[in-house]
Protein backbone atom coordinates (compact mmCIF):
# COMPACT_ATOMS: atom_id res chain seq x y z
CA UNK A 1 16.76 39.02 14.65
CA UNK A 2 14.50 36.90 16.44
CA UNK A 3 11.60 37.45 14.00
CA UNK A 4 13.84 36.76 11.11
CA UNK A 5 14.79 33.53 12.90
CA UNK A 6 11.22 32.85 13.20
CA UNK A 7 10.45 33.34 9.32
CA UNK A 8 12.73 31.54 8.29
CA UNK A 9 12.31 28.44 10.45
CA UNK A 10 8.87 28.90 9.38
CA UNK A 11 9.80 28.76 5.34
CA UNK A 12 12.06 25.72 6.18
CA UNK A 13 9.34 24.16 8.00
CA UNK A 14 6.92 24.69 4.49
CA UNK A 15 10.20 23.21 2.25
CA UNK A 16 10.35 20.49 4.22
CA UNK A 17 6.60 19.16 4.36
CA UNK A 18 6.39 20.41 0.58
CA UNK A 19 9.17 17.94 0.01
CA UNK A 20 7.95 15.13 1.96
CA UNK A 21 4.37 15.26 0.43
CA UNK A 22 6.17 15.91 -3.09
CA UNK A 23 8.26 12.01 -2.01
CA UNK A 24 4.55 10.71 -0.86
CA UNK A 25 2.92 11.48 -4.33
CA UNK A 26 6.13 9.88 -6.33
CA UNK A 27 5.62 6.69 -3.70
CA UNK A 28 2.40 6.08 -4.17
CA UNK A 29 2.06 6.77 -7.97
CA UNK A 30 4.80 4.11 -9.10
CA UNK A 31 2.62 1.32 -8.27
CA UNK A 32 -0.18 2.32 -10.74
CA UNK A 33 2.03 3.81 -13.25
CA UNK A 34 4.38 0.12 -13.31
CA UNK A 35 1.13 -1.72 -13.62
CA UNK A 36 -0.46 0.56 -16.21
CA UNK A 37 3.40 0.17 -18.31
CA UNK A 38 2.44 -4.14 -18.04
CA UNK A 39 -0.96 -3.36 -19.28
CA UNK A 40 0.18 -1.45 -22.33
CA UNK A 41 3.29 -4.02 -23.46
CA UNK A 42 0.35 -6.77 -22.97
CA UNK A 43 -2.43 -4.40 -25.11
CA UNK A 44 0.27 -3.50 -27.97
CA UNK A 45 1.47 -6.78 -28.41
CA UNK A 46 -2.35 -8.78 -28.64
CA UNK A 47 -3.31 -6.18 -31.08
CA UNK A 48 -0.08 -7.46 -32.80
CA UNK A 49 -1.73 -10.72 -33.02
CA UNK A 50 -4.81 -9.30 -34.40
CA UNK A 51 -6.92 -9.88 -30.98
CA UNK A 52 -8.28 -6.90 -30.75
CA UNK A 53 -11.33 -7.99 -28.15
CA UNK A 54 -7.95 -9.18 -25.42
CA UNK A 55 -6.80 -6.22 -26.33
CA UNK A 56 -9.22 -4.09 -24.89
CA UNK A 57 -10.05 -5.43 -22.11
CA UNK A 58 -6.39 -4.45 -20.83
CA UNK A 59 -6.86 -1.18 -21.93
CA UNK A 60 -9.95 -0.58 -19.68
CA UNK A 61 -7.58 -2.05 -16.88
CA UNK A 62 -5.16 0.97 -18.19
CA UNK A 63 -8.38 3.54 -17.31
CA UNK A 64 -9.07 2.01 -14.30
CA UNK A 65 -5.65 3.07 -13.14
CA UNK A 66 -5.76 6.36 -14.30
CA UNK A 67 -9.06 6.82 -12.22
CA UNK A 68 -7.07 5.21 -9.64
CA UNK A 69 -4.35 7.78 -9.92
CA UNK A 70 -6.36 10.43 -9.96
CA UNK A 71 -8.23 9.09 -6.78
CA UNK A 72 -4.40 9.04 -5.09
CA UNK A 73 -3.25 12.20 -5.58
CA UNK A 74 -6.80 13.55 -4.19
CA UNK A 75 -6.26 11.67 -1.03
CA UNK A 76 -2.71 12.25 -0.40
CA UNK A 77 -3.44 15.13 1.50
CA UNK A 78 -5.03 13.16 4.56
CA UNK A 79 -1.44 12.32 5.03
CA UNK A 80 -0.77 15.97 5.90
CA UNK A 81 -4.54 16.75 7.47
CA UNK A 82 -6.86 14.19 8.93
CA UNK A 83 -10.84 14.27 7.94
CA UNK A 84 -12.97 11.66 7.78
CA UNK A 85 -15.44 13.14 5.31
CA UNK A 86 -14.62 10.04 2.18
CA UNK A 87 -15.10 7.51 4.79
CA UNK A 88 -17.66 4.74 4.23
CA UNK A 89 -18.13 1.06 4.97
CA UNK A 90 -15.74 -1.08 3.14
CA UNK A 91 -15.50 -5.23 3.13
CA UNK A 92 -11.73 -5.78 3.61
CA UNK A 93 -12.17 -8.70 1.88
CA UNK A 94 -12.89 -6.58 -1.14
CA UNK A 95 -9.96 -3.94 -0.37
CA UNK A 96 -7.36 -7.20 -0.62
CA UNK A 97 -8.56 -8.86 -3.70
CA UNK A 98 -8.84 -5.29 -5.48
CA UNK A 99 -4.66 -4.69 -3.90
CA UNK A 100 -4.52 -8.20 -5.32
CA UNK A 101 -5.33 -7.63 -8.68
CA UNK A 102 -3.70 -4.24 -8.47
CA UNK A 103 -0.32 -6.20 -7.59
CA UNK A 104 -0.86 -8.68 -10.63
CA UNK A 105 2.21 -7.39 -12.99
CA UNK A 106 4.62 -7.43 -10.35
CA UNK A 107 3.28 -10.72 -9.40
CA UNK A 108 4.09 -12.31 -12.50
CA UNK A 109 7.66 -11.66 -12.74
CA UNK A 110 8.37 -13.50 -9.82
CA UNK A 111 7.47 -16.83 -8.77
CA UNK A 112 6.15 -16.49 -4.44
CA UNK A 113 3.67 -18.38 -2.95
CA UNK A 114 0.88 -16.58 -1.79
CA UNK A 115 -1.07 -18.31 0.43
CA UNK A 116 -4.78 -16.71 1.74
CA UNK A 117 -6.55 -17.50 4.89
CA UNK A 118 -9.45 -15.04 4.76
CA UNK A 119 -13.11 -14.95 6.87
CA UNK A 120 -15.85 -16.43 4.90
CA UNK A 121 -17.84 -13.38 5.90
CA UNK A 122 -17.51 -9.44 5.49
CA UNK A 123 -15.18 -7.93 7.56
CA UNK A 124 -16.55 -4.33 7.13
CA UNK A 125 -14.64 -1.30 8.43
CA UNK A 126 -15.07 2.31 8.43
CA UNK A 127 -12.59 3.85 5.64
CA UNK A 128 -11.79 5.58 2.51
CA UNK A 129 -11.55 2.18 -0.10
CA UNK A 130 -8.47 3.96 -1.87
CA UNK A 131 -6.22 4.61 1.07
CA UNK A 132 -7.23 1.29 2.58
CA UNK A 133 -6.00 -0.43 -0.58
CA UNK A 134 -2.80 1.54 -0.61
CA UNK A 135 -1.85 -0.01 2.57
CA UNK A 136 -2.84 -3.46 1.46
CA UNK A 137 -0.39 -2.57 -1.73
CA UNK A 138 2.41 -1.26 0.72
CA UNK A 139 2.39 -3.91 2.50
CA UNK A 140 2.06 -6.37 0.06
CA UNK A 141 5.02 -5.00 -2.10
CA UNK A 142 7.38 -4.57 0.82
CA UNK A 143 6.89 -8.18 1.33
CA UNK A 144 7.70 -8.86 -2.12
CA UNK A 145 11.18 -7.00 -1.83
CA UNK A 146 12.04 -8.74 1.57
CA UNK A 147 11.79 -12.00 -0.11
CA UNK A 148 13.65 -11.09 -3.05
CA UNK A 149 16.86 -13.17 -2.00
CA UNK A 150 14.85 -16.15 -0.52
CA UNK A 151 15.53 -19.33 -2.51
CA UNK A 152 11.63 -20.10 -1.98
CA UNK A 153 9.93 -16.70 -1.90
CA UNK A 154 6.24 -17.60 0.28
CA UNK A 155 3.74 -14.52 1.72
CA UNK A 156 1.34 -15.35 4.14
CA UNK A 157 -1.79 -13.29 4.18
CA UNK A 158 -4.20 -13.63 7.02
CA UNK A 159 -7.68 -12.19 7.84
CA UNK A 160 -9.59 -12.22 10.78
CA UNK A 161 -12.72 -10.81 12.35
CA UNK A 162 -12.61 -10.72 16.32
CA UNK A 163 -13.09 -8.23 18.69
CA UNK A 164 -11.16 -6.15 15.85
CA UNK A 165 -10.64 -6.72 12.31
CA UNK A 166 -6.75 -7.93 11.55
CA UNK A 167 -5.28 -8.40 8.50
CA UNK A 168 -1.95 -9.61 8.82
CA UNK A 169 1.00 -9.99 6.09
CA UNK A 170 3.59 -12.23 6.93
CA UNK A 171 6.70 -12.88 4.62
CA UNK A 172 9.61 -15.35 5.00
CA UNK A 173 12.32 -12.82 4.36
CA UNK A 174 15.43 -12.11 6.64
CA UNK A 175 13.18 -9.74 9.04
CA UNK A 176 13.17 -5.82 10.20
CA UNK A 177 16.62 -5.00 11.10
CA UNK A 178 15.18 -2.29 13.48
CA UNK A 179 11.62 -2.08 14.62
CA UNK A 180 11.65 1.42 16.43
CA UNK A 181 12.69 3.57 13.00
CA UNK A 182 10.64 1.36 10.71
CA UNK A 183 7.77 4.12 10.39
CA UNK A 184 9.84 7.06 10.46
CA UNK A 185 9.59 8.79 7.30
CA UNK A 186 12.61 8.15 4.68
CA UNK A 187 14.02 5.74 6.82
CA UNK A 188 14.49 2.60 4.38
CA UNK A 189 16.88 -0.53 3.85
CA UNK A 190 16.85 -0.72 0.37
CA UNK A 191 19.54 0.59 -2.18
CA UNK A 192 19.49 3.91 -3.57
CA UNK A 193 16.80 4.49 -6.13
CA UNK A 194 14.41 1.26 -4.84
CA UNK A 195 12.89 2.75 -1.85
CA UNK A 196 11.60 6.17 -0.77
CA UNK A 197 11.35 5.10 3.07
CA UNK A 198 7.96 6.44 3.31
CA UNK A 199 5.52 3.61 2.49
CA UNK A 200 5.24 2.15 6.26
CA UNK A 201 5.20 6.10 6.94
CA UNK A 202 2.19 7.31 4.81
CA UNK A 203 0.65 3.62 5.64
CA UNK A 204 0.38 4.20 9.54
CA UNK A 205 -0.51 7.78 8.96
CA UNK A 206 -3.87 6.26 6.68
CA UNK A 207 -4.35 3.24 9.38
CA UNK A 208 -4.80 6.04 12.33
CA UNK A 209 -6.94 8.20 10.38
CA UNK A 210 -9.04 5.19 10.22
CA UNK A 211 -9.00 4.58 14.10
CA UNK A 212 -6.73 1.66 13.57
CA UNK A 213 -3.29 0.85 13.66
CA UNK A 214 -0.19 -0.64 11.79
CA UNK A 215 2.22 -2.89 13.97
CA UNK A 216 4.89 -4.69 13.02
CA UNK A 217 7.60 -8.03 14.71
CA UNK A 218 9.61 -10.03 13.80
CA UNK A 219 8.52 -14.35 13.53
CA UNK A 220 10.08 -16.58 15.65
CA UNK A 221 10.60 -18.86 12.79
CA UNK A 222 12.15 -15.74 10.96
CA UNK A 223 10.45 -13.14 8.61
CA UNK A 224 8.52 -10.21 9.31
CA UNK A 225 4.90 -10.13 9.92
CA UNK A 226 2.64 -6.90 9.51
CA UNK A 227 -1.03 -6.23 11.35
CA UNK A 228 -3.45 -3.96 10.47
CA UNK A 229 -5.71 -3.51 13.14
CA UNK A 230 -9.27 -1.85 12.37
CA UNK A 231 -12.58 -0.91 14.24
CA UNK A 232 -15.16 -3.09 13.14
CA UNK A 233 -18.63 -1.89 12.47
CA UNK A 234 -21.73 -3.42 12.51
CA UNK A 235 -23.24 -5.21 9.67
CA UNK A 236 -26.43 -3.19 9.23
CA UNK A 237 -24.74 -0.43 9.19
């Protein structure tokens, strides 16, 4: 009885991280896949128009993504077990404006001020560029979402090199509701069908592999604010 016991606990065990990676790939693969969706409206309706040369230039933006997605689904597995083996030095500078661009569509549709207070020089870390980004893009969207019912929308986005490099997102939404479940996985305060609960999740998970580490508070002037917090390395490196 007791080995049966043991087998079993051991195939629920397998369900259960089988199903929480299968949630992680669906997560992270909707970002991509709703930008790629922008690109092709915008691509089918300039060849409409006969602009052909517009036209392709979104459609390399379209291949980019699929790279992209490919590049995801690749790295997901960190989430599950650590290595440090894709790592390489990467300008956070560089990882924002590419989570930036990445962000564009959803951008669009709504009308937030973004406002960017970023070191004038590189703030390189030790990372894979992909992960890094998909924090940037977790962050970045969940900020979006909090401010969805703010009369005027506004994200703060700060970058600083110290003894540590910080990036911190800051949005003017009604704040985290509780702090100590925020990176459990699935936990989440949105609806049904708008949020997996396991963006903060897979987002720490990446930010430790790096040697780093995602915290989050509450403003005093209200909102939430988000930090990255990453090893610097040296610039000849």
């Amino acid at each position: 009885d007791l080995a049966v016991a043991e087998q079993t606990l051991a195939q629920s065990s397998k369900l259960a991280a089988l199903g929480e990676m299968s949630a992680a790939v669906s997560h992270e693969l909707n970002q991509p896949l709703a930008a790629m969706k922008t690109y092709l409206a915008g691509a089918r309706l300039l060849l409409q128009r006969g602009r052909g040369v517009e036209a392709l230039s979104s459609f390399q933006r379209i291949d980019d993504l699929i790279e992209r997605m490919g590049a995801i689904t690749r790295q997901l597995k960190s989430y599950a077990r650590k290595g440090g083996e894709a790592f390489e030095p990467v300008d956070l500078r560089a990882a924002l404006s590419s989570a930036l661009a990445m962000m564009e569509p959803q951008l669009k549709r709504r009308t937030v001020r973004i406002t960017r207070t970023i070191a004038r020089a590189p703030v390189r870390v030790m990372a894979d560029r992909i992960r890094l980004e998909q924090v940037i893009i977790n962050l970045l969207r969940n900020a979006l979402d909090a401010t969805k019912q703010v009369p005027e929308p506004a994200i703060d986005i700060l970058l600083t090199a110290g003894e540590t490099a910080v990036l911190s997102v800051r949005d003017n939404g009604p704040g985290i509701s509780d702090l100590e479940k925020l990176f459990e996985p699935f936990w989440t305060t949105k609806k049904p069908g708008e949020g997996t609960g396991l963006g903060l999740a897979i987002s720490s998970s990446i930010v430790s592999d790096f040697g780093g580490r995602l915290t989050a508070h509450n403003a005093e002037s209200g909102g939430a604010v988000f930090e990255v917090q990453l090893p610097l390395i040296a610039q000849d490196t």
